[in-house]
Protein backbone atom coordinates (compact mmCIF):
# COMPACT_ATOMS: atom_id res chain seq x y z
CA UNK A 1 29.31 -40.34 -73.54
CA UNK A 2 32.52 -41.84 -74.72
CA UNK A 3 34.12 -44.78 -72.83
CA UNK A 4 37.92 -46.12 -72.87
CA UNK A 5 39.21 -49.49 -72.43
CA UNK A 6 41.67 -50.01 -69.19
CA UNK A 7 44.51 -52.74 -69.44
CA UNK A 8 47.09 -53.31 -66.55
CA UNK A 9 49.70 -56.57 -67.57
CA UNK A 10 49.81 -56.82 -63.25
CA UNK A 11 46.13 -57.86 -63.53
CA UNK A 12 44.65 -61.73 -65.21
CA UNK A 13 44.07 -60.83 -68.94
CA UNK A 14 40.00 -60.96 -69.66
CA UNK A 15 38.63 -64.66 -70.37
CA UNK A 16 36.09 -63.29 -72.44
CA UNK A 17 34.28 -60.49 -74.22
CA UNK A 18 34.70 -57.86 -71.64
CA UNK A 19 37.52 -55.29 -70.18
CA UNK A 20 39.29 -55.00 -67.60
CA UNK A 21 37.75 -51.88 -66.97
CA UNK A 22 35.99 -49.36 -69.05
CA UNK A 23 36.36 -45.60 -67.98
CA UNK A 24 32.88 -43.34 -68.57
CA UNK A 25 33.69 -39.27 -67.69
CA UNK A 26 35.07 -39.42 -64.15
CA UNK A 27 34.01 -43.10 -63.16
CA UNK A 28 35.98 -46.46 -63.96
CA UNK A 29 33.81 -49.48 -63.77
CA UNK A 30 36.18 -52.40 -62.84
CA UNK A 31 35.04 -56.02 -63.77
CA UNK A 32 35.02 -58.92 -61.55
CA UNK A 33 38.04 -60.24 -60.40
CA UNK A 34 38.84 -64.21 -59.31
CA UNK A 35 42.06 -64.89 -57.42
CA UNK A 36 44.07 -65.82 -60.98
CA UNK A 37 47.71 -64.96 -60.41
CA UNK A 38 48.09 -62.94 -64.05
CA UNK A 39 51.26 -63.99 -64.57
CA UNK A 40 49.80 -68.05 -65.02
CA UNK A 41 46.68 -67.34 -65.47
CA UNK A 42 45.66 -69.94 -62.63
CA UNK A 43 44.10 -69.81 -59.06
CA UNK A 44 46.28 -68.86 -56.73
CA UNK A 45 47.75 -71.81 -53.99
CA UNK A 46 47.10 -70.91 -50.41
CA UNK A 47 44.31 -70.73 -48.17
CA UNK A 48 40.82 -68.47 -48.28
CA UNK A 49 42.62 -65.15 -47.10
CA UNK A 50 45.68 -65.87 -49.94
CA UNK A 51 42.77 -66.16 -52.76
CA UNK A 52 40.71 -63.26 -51.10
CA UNK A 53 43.84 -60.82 -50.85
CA UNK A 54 44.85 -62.05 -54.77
CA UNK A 55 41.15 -60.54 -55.93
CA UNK A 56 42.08 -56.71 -53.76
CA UNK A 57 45.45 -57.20 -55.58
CA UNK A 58 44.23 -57.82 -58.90
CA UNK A 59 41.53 -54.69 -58.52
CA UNK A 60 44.49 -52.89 -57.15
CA UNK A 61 46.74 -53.10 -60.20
CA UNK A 62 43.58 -52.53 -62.30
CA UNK A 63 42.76 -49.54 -60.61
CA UNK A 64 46.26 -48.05 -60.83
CA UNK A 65 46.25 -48.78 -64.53
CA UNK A 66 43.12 -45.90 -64.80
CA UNK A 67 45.46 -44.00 -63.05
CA UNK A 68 43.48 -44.06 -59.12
CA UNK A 69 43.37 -46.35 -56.16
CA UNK A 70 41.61 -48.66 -54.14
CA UNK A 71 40.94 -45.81 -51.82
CA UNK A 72 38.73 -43.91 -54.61
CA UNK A 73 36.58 -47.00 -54.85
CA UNK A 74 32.71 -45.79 -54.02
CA UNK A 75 30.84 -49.06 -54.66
CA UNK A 76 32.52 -53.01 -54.09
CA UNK A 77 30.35 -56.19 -54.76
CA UNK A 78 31.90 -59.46 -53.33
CA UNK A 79 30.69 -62.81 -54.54
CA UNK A 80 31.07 -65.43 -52.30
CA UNK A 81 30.18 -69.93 -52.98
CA UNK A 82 30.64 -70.03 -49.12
CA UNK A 83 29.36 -66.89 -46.94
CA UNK A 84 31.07 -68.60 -44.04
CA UNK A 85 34.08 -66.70 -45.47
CA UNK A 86 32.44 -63.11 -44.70
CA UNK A 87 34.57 -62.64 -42.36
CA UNK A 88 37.84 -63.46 -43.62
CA UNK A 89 36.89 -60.80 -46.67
CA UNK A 90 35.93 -58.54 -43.75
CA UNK A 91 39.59 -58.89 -42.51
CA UNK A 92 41.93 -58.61 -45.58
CA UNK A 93 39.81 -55.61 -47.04
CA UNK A 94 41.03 -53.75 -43.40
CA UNK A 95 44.73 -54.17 -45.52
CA UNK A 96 43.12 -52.51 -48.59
CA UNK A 97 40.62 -49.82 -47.62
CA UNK A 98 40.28 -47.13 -45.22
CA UNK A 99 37.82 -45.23 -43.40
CA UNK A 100 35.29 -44.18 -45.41
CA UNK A 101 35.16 -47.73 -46.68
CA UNK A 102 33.15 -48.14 -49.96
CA UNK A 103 29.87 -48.75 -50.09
CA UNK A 104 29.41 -52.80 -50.47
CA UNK A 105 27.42 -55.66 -51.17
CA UNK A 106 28.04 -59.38 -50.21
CA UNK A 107 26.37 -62.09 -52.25
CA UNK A 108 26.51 -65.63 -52.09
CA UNK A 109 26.68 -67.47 -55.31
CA UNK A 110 26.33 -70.70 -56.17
CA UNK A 111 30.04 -70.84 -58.82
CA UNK A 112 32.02 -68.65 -59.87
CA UNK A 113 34.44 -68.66 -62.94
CA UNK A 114 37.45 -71.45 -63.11
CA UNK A 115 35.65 -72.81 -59.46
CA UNK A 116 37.18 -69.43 -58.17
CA UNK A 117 35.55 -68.86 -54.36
CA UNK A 118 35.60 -65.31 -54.19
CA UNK A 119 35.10 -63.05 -57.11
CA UNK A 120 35.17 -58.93 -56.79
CA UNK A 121 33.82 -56.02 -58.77
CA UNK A 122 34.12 -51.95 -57.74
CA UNK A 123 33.44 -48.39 -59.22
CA UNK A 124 35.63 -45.93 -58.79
CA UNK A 125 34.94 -42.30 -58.38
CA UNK A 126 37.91 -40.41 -60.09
């Protein structure tokens, strides 16, 4: 099965050997996103939601760039240094999905790249 590369310029440029995203058939596996605004290349300023709503933003542009949506997302993983801030995530992914949400797992981590606090990965189903 062949695979393609996925690049959006609105998304943080890959700090390592991986993608952005990699396409297979009719799935797009997104990588994990931090809260880096991609125009810097640094962590967003602002509060927990600001960082959390950076991460749906960055997957966002991401997922645009395969040429779907947040709302074709079938599996999200959240990683989380403080799981105090479940609920916050709960409440800025209400501005970024709708009913059906995604299936999802939360896990808390001990770090996360560039001392990032929240970190995101999703499928989609194209």
């Amino acid at each position: 099965m062949s695979k393609v590369a996925i690049h959006s310029d609105s998304a943080p440029a890959a700090i390592g050997t991986y993608s952005q995203a990699i396409r297979s058939a009719n799935l797009v596996f997104l990588s994990g996103q931090i809260p880096l605004d991609p125009q810097t290349m640094e962590l967003v300023d602002g509060d927990f939601e600001a960082r959390a709503r950076q991460v749906f933003d960055n997957l966002k542009a991401v997922a645009e760039a395969a040429g779907g949506s947040l709302d074709q997302v079938v599996k999200l993983t959240i990683f989380l240094t403080d799981l105090d801030n479940f609920a916050a995530v709960n409440s800025v992914m209400e501005d970024y999905f709708q009913q059906p949400y995604p299936a999802r797992a939360a896990i808390g981590v001990a770090s996360l790249p560039k001392g990032a606090d929240v970190e995101a990965d999703a499928i989609l189903g194209l």
